[in-house]
Structures are given as C-alpha cells and as structure tokens.
C-alpha atoms as a PDB file:
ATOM      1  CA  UNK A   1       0.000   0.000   0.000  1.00  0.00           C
ATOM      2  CA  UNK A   2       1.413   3.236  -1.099  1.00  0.00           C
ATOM      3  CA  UNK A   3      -0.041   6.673   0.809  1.00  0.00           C
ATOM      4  CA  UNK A   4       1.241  10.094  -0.398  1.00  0.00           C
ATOM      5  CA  UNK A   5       1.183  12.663   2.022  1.00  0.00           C
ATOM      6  CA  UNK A   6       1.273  16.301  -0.029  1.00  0.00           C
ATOM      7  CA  UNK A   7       1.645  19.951   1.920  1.00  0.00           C
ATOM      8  CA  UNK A   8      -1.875  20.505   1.109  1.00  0.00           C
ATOM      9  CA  UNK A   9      -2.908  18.048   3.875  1.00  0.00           C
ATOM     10  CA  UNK A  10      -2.845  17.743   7.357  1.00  0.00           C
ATOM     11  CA  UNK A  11      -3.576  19.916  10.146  1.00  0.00           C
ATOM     12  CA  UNK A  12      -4.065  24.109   9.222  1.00  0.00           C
ATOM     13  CA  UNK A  13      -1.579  25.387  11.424  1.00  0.00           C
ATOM     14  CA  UNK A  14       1.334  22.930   9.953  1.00  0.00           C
ATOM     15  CA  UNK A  15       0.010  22.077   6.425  1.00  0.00           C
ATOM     16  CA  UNK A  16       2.159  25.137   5.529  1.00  0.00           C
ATOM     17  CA  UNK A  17       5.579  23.899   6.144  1.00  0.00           C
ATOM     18  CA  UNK A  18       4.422  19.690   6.157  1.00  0.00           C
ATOM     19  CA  UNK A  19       6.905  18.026   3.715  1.00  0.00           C
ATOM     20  CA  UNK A  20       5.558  16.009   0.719  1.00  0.00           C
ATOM     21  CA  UNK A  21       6.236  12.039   1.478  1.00  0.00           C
ATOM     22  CA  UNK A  22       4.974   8.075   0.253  1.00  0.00           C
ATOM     23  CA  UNK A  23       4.158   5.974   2.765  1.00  0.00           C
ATOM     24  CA  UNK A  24       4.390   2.456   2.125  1.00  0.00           C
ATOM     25  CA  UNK A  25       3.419  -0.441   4.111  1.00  0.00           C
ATOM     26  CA  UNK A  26       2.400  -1.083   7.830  1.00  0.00           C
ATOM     27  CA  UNK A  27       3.977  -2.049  11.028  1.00  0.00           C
ATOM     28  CA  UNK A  28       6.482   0.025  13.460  1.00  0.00           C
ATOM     29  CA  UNK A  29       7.202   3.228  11.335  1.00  0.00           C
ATOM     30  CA  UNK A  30      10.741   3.276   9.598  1.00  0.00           C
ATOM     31  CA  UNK A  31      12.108   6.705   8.711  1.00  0.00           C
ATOM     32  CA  UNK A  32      13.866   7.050   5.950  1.00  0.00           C
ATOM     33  CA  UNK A  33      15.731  10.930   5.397  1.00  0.00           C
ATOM     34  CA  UNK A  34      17.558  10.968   2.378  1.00  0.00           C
ATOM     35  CA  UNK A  35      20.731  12.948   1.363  1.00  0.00           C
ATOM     36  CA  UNK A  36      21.745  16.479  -0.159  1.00  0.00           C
ATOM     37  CA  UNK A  37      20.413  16.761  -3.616  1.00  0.00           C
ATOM     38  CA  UNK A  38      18.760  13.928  -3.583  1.00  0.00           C
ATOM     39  CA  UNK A  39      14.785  12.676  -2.944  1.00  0.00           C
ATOM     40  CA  UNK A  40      12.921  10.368  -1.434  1.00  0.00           C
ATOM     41  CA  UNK A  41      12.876   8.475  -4.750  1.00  0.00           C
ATOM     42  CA  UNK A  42      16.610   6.937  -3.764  1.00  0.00           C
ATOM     43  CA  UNK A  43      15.292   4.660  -1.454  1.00  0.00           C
ATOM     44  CA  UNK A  44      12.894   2.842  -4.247  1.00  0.00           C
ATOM     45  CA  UNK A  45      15.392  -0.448  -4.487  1.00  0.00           C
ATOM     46  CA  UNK A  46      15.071  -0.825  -0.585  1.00  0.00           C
ATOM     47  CA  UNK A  47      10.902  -0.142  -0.598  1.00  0.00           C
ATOM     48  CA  UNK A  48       9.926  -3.646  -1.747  1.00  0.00           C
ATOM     49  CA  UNK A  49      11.919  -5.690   1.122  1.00  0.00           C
ATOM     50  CA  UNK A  50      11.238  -3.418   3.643  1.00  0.00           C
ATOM     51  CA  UNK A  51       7.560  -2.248   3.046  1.00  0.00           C
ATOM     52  CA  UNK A  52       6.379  -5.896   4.754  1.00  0.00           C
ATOM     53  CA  UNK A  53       7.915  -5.541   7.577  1.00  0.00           C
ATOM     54  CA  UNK A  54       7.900  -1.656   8.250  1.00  0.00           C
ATOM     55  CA  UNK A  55       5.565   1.113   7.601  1.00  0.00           C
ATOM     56  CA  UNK A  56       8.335   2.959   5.444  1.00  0.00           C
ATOM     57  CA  UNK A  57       7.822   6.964   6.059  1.00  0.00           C
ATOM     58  CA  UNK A  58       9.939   8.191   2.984  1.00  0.00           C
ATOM     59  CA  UNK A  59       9.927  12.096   2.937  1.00  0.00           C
ATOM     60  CA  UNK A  60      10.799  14.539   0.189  1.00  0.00           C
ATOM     61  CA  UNK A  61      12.961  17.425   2.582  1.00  0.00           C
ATOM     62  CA  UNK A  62      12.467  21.366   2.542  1.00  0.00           C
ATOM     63  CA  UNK A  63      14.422  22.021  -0.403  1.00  0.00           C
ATOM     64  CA  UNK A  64      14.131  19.057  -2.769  1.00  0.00           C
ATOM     65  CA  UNK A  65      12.026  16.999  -4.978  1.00  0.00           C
ATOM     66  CA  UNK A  66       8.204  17.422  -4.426  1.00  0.00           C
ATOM     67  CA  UNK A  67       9.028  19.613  -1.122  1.00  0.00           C
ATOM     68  CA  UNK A  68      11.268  21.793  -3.614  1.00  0.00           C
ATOM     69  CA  UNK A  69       9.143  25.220  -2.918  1.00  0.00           C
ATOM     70  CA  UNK A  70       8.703  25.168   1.007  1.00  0.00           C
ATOM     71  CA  UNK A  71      10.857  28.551   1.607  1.00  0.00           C
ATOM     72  CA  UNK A  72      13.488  28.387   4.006  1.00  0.00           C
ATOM     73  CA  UNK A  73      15.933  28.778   6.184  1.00  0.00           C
ATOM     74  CA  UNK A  74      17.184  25.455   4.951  1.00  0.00           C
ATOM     75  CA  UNK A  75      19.823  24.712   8.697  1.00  0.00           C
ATOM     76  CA  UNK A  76      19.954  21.363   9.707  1.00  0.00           C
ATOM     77  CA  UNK A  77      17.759  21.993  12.648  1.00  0.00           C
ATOM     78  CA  UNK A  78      14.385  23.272  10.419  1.00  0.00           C
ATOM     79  CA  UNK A  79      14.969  20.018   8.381  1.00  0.00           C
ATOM     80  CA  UNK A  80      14.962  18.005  11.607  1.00  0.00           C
ATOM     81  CA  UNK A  81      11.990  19.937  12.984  1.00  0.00           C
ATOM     82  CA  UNK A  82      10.529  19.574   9.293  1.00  0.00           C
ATOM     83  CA  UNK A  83      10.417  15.386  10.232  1.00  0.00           C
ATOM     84  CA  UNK A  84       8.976  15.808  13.557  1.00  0.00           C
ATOM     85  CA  UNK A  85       6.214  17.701  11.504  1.00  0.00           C
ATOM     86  CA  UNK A  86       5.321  15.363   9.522  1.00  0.00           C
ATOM     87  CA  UNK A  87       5.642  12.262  12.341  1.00  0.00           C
ATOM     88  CA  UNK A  88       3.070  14.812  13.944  1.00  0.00           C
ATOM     89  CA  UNK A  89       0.703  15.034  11.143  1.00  0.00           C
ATOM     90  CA  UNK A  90       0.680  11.268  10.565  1.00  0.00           C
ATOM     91  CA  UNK A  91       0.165  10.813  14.209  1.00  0.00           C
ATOM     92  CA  UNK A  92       3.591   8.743  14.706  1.00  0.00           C
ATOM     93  CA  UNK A  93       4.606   8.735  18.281  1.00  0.00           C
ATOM     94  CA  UNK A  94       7.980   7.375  17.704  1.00  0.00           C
ATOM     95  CA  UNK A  95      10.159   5.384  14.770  1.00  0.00           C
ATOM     96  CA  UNK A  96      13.162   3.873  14.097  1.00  0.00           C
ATOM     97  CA  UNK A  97      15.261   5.945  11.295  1.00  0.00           C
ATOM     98  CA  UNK A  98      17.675   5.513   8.544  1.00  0.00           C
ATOM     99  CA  UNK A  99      19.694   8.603   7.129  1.00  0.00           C
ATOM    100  CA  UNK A 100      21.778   8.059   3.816  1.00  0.00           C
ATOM    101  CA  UNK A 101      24.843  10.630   3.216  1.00  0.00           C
ATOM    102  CA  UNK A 102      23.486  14.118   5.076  1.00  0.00           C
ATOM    103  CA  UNK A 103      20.686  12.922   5.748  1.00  0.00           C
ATOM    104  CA  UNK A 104      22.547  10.937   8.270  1.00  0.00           C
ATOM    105  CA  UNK A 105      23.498  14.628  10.030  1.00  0.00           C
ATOM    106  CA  UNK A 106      19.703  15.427   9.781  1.00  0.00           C
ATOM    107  CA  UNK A 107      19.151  12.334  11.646  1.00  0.00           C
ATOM    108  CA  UNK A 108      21.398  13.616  14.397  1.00  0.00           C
ATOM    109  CA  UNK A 109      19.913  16.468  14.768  1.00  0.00           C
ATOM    110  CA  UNK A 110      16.473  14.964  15.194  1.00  0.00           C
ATOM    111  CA  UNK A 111      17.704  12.445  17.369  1.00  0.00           C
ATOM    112  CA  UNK A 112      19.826  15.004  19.800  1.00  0.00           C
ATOM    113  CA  UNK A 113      15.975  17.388  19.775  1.00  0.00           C
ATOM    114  CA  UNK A 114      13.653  14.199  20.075  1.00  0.00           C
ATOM    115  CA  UNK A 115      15.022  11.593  22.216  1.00  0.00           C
ATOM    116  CA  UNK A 116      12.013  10.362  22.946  1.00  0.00           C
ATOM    117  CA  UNK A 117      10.727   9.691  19.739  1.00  0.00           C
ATOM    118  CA  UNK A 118      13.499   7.510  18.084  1.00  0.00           C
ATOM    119  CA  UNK A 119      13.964   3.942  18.830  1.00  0.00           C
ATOM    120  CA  UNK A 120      16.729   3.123  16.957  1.00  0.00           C
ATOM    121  CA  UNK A 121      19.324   4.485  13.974  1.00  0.00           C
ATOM    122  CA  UNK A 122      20.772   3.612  11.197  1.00  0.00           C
ATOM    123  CA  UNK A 123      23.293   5.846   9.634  1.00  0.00           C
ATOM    124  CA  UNK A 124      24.515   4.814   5.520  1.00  0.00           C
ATOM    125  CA  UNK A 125      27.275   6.410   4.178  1.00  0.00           C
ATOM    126  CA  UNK A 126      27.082   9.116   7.162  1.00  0.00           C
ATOM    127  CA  UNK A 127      29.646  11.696   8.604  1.00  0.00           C
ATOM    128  CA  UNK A 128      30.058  13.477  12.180  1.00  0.00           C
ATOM    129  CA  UNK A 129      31.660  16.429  10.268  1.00  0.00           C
ATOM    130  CA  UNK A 130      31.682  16.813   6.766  1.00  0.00           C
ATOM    131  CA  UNK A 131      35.200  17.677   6.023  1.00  0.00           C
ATOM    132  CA  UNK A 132      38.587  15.824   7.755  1.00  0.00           C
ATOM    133  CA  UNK A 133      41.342  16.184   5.242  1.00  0.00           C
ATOM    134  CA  UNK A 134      41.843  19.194   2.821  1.00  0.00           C
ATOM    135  CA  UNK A 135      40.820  17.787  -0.119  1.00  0.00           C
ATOM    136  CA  UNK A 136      37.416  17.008   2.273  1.00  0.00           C
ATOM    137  CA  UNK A 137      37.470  20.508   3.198  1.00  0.00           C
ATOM    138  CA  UNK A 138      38.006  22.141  -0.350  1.00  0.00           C
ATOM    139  CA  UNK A 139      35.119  20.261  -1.892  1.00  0.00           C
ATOM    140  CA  UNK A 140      32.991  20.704   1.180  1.00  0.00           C
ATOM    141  CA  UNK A 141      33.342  24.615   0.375  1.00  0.00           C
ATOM    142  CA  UNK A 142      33.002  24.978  -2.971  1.00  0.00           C
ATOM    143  CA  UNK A 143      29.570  22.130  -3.194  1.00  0.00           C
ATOM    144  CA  UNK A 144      27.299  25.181  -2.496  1.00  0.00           C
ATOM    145  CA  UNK A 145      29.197  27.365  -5.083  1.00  0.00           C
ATOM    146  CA  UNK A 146      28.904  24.688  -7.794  1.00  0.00           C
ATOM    147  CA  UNK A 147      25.044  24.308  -7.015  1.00  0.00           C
ATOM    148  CA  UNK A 148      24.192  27.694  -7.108  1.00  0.00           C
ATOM    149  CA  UNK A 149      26.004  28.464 -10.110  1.00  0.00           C
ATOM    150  CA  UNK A 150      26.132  25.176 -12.421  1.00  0.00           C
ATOM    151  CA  UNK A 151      22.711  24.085 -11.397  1.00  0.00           C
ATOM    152  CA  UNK A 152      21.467  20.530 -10.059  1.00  0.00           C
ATOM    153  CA  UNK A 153      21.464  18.780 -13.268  1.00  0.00           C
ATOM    154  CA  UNK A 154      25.357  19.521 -14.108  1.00  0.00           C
ATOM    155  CA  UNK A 155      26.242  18.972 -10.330  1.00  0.00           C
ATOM    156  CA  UNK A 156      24.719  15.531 -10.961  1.00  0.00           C
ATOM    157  CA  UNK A 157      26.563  14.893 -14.654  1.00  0.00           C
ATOM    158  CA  UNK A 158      29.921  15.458 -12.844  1.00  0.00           C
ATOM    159  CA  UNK A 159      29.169  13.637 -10.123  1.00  0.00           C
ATOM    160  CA  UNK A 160      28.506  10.576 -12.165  1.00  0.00           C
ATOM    161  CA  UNK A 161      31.904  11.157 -14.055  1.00  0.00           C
ATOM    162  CA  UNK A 162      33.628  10.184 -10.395  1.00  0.00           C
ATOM    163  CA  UNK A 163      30.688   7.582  -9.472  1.00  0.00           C
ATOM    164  CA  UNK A 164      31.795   3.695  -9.759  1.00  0.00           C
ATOM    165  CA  UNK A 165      30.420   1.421 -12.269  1.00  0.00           C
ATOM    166  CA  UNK A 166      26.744   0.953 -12.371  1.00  0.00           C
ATOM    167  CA  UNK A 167      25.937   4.313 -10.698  1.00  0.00           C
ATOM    168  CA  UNK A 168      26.356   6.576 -12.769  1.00  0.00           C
ATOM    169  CA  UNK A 169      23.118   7.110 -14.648  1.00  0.00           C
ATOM    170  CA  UNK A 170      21.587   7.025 -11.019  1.00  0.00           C
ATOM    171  CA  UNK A 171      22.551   9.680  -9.490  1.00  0.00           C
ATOM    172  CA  UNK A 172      22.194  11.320 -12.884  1.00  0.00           C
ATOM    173  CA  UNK A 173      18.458  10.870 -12.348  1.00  0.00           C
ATOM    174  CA  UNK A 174      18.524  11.544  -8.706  1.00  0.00           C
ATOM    175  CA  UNK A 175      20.298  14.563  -8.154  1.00  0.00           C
ATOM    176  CA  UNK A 176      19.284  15.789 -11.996  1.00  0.00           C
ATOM    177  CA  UNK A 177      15.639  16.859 -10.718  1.00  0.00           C
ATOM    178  CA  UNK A 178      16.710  19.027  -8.080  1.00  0.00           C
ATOM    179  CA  UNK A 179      16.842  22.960  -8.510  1.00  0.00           C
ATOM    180  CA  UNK A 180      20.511  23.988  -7.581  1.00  0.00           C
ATOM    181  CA  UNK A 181      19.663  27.283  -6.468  1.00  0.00           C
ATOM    182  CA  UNK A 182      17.654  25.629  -3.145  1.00  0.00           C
ATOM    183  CA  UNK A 183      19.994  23.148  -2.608  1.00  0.00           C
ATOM    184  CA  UNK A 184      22.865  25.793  -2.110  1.00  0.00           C
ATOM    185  CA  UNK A 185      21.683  27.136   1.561  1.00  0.00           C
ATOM    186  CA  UNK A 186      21.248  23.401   2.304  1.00  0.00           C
ATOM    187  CA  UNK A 187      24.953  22.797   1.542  1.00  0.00           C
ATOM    188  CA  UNK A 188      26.363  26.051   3.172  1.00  0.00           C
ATOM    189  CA  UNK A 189      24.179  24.707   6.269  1.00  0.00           C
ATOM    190  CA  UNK A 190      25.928  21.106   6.365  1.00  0.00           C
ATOM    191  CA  UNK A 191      29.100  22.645   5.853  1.00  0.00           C
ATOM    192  CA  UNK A 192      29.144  24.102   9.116  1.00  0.00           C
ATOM    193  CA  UNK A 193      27.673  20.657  10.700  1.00  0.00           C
ATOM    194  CA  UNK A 194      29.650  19.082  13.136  1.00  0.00           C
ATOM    195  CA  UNK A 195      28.090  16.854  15.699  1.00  0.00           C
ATOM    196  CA  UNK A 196      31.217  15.515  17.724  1.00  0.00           C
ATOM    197  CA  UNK A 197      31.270  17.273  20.659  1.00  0.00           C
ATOM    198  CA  UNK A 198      27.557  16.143  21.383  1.00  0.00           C
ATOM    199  CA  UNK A 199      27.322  12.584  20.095  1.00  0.00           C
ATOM    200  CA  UNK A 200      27.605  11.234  23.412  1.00  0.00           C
ATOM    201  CA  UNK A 201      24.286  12.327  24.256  1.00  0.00           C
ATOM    202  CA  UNK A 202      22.793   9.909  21.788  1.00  0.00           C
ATOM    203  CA  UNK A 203      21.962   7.012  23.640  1.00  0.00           C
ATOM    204  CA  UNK A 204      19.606   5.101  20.974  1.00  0.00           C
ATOM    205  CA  UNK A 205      20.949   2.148  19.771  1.00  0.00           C
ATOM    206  CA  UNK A 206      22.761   2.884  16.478  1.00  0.00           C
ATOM    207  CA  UNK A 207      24.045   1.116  13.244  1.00  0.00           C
ATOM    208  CA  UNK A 208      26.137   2.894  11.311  1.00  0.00           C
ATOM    209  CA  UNK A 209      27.234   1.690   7.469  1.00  0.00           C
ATOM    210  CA  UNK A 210      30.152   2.612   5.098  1.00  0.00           C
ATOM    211  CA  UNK A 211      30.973   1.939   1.632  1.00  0.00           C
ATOM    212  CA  UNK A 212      34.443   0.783   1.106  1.00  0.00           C
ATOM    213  CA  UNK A 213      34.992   2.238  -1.866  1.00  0.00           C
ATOM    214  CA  UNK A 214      33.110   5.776  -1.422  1.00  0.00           C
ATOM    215  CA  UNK A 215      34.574   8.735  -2.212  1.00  0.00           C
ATOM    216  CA  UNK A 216      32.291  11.152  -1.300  1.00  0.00           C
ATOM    217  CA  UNK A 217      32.268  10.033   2.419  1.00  0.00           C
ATOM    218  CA  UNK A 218      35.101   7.657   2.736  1.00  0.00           C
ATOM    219  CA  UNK A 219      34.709   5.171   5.074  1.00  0.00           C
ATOM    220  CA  UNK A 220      36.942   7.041   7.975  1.00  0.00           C
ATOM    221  CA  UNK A 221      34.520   9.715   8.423  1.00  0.00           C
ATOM    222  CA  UNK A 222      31.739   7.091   9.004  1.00  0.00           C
ATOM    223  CA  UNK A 223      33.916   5.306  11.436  1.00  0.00           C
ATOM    224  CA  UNK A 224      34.690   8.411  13.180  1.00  0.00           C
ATOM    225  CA  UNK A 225      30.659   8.973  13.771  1.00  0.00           C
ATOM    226  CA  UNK A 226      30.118   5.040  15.281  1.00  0.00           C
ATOM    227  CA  UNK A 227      32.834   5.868  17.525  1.00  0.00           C
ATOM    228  CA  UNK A 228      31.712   8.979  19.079  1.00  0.00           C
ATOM    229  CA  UNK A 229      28.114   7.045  19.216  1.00  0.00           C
ATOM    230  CA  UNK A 230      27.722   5.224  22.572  1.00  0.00           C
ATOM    231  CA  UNK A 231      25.808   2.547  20.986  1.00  0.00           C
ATOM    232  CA  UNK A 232      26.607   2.195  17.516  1.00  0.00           C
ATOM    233  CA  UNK A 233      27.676  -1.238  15.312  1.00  0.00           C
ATOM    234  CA  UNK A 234      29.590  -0.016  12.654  1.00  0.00           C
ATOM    235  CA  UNK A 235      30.071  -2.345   9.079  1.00  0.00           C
ATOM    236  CA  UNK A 236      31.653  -1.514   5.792  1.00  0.00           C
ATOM    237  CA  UNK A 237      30.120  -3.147   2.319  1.00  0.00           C
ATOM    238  CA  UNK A 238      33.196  -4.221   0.676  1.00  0.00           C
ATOM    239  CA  UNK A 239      33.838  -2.672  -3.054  1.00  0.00           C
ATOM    240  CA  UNK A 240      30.816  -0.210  -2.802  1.00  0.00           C
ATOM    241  CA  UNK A 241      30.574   3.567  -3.205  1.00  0.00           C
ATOM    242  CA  UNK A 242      28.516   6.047  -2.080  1.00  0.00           C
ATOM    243  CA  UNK A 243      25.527   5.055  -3.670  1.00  0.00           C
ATOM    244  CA  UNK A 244      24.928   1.216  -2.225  1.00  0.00           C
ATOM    245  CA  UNK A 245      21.438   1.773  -1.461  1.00  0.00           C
ATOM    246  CA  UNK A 246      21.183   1.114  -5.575  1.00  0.00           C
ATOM    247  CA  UNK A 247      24.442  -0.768  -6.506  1.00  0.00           C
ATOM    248  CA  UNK A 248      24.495  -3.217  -3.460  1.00  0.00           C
ATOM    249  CA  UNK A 249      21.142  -3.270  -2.279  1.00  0.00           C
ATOM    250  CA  UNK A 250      20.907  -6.781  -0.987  1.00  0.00           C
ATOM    251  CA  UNK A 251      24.255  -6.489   0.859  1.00  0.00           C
ATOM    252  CA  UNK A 252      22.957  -3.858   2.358  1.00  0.00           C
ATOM    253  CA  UNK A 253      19.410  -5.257   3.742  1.00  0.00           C
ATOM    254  CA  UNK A 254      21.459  -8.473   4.927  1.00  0.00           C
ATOM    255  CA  UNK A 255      22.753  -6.009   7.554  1.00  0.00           C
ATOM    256  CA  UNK A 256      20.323  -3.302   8.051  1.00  0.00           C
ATOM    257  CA  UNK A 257      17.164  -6.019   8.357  1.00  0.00           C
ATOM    258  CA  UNK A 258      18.332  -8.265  11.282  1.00  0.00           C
ATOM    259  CA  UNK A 259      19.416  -5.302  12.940  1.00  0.00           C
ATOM    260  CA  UNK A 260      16.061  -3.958  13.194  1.00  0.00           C
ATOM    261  CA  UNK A 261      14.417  -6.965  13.608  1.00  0.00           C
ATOM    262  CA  UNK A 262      16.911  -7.540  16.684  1.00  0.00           C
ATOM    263  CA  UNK A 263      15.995  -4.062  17.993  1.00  0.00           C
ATOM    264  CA  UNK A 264      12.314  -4.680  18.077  1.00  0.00           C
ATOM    265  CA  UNK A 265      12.916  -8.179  19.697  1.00  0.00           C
ATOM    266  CA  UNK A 266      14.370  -6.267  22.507  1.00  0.00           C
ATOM    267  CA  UNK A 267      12.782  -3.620  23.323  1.00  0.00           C
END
C-alpha cells in the first residue's frame, strides 16, 4: 500500500511547512531521510523488502524533490523539525530511522531534539563532520558554489563522471531533478555541521554503514561517527561507493534487516 502525504494536507496550522512524502506499508514506522540533492525516490530499491515488515515513512525534505518550494531557512535543525512535523501530522509517536549521506546529520539532529521519539538508527554512508582532510574541506566549500552556479542537473553529470560502475546514470536521475539554487543554503548549512562534541548524548541504539569504496564520504569519516556514538555497530560493504542503497542493495538489507528486527525483539 502506497499513501502520499502532499503539503496541502494535514492539520491548518502545519500544512504550511508539512513536507511532501509516500508511505508504504504497515507495522512500526521506519524513517527514511535521504541525502543532499537527492529525494525520497533513492530509497525505491530498498521499498519492496522493507515495506512488509515496516511502515516505510519516505519524505521529500524542505528544499528538494516534491518539497522543492517550502521557503526556508534550509539549517539542519528546520529540516529536523521539518520530520517531527510530519511524524506529527501522521500521528507517529515514535520510529526507528535511517539517514543516507546528510541525511545521516539530519538524523542527528532529530535524534539530539527528540530523544524520545526515536527507537533506533541507522546511519549509511554518514559523517560526524563533513570535512577531515583538505581535499574534504576544499570540496565541502566549494559544493554550495557549484550548485548555485552550475545548477542541479550539471552537479549531478559530474558527479557521475567520479561515481563507480553501475551508478552513474543514477545519481544522474537523482540529483538531476533538483533545482541547484535551493539546494545551495542546504549545503552552506551542512558545511558548518559538526556533531562531535555532542554525540555522546545519543543514547539510541545505532548502526552505522560505510561503503568501502566511497569517495564522497570515505569510510573514515563514518567510522569516526560510530565511535563517538555510545551505541553504535559499525560495518563496511566491501567494493561499494557512495551510492549502495542502488548498486548493493541486498548487501545492504542483509545487515540493516536483522538489525532492526533484533531491535524490536528487545525492546
């Protein structure tokens, strides 16, 4: 069962600022917060084995896709508040979570603001700062720059030039759609995000993933993040990039599912 859940809908005093989102499936509520430029739409491979087991909440953010025109400021804190929004409007108490790429710092910062309504986290592909090294920090400050001024779609062609084989014409069509000019606050925002010195406070059971091969958050920056965590598993997918939630899809349920599954049997 697929639900779409548009701006136009929901309570008066929020419908203004609610985010567009599917929601597919039924059981305990899975979030799933997607990454700079991106959409909800990257998550499709993962839909069909999770959707049976999981009422998948799968959100368009302030900024992008279908959400595209909600004004800003675009910080990492009004995307987070954006989600607890929307978990208000569908009348979701609390959920377990999975943030790919930034959306793993907007995860964060709902988690650190909302305690109490996350069960659990997984993190894919995920940083505690976006920027370690100088090459890291170079790129990190000229992303916005290269939105604003090239536009979405050629941000996306060039970012396909350095993507490994098999994911290129994705993120062609996922970051593609996107208009660069809102996407550029977003990207000054997550420049300046840097979660270390209150990690710690994150007590939720965590799971955070890595792509061996990734070069837009190299596995060292995700390993950073589950260390700082207090209760974090961390994994790398051997051979994959940045964009496993398409090219190794299955490797990556093998680890994400019975960690969920394990959660819930706990609790």
């Amino acid at each position: 069962m697929t639900t779409i859940v548009s701006p136009r809908l929901g309570a008066a005093a929020r419908r203004a600022s609610a985010l567009y989102c599917a929601v597919h499936g039924h059981g305990m509520p899975l979030l799933l917060i997607h990454g700079l430029g991106a959409s909800g739409a990257i998550f499709q491979p993962l839909i069909d084995a999770l959707s049976p087991h999981f009422q998948l909440i799968i959100p368009d953010l302030r900024g992008h896709g279908q959400s595209c025109r909600l004004p800003g400021p675009h910080s990492t804190e009004r995307l987070a508040d954006d989600l607890v929004n929307l978990l208000d409007l569908l009348k979701i108490r609390s959920c377990y979570a999975l943030g790919h790429a930034s959306g793993g710092a907007i995860l964060q910062q709902f988690a650190r603001a909302n305690r109490d309504r996350l069960r659990g986290m997984v993190m894919v592909c995920a940083f505690a700062r976006q920027a370690t090294t100088v090459r890291e920090q170079i790129e990190s400050y000229l992303r916005p720059e290269l939105f604003r001024l090239l536009g979405a779609s050629t941000v996306g062609a060039l970012a396909a030039r350095r993507a490994l084989a098999g994911e290129a014409a994705f993120v062609r069509n996922v970051i593609g759609h996107n208009d660069g000019r809102r996407i550029a606050p977003i990207a000054r925002s997550l420049q300046r995000f840097d979660s270390r010195s209150w990690l710690h406070e994150l007590d939720r059971p965590a799971l955070v993933i890595a792509g061996e091969a990734d070069p837009t958050t190299p596995p060292h920056m995700s390993q950073e993040l589950a260390a700082r965590l207090p209760q974090a598993q961390f994994h790398t997918i051997p051979q994959a990039g940045h964009w496993l939630i398409k090219t190794h899809s299955a490797q990556l349920l093998d680890i994400v599912l019975p960690w969920l599954k394990q959660q819930r049997s706990a609790e």
